[in-house]
Protein backbone atom coordinates (compact mmCIF):
# COMPACT_ATOMS: atom_id res chain seq x y z
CA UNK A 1 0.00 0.00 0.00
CA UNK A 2 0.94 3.41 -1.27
CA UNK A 3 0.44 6.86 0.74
CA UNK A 4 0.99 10.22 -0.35
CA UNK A 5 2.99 12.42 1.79
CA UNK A 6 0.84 14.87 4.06
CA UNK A 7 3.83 17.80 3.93
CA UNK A 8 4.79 17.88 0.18
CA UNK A 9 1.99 15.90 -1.66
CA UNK A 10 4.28 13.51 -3.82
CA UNK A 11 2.30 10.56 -4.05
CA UNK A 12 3.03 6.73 -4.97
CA UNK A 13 5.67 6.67 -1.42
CA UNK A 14 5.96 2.80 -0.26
CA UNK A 15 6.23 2.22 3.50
CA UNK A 16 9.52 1.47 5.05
CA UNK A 17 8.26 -0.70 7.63
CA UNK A 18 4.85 -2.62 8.45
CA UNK A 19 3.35 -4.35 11.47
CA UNK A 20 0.10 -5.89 10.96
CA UNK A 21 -1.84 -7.21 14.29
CA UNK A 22 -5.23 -9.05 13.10
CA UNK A 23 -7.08 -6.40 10.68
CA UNK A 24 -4.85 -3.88 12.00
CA UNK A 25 -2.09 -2.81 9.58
CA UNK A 26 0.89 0.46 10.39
CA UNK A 27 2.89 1.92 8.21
CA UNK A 28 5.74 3.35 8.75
CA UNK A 29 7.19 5.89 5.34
CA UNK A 30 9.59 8.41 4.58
CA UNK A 31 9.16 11.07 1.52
CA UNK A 32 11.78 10.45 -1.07
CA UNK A 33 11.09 14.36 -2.42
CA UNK A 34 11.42 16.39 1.61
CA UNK A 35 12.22 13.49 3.77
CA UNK A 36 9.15 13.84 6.17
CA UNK A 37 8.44 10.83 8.03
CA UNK A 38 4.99 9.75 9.29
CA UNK A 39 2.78 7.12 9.94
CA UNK A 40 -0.31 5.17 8.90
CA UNK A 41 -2.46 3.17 11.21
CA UNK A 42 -5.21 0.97 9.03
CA UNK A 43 -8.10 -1.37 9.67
CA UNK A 44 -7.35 -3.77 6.46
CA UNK A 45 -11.44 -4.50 6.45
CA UNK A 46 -12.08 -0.97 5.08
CA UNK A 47 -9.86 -2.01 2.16
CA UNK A 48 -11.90 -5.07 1.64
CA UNK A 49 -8.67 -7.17 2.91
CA UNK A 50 -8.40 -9.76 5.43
CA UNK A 51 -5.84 -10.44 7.80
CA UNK A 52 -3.17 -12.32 6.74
């Protein structure tokens, strides 16, 4: 999964880390454009995904 980054907009930026706990899934990216880092924190059934 793909997230564009909140402080410059460039889209298409791959997490550098995941953690999935049941239907839970974080992200962890970093901008390759500004380096800001952030985080995501999804519930996979709102993407129609199961849990692994």
């Amino acid at each position: 999964m793909t997230d564009t980054c909140p402080n410059c907009t460039r889209r298409g930026t791959a997490p550098i880390t995941e953690h999935q706990d049941g239907d839970q899934v974080s992200h962890l990216y970093r901008c390759a454009g500004c380096g800001h880092v952030w985080s995501t924190n999804r519930d996979l059934r709102f993407y129609g995904k199961e849990a692994a």
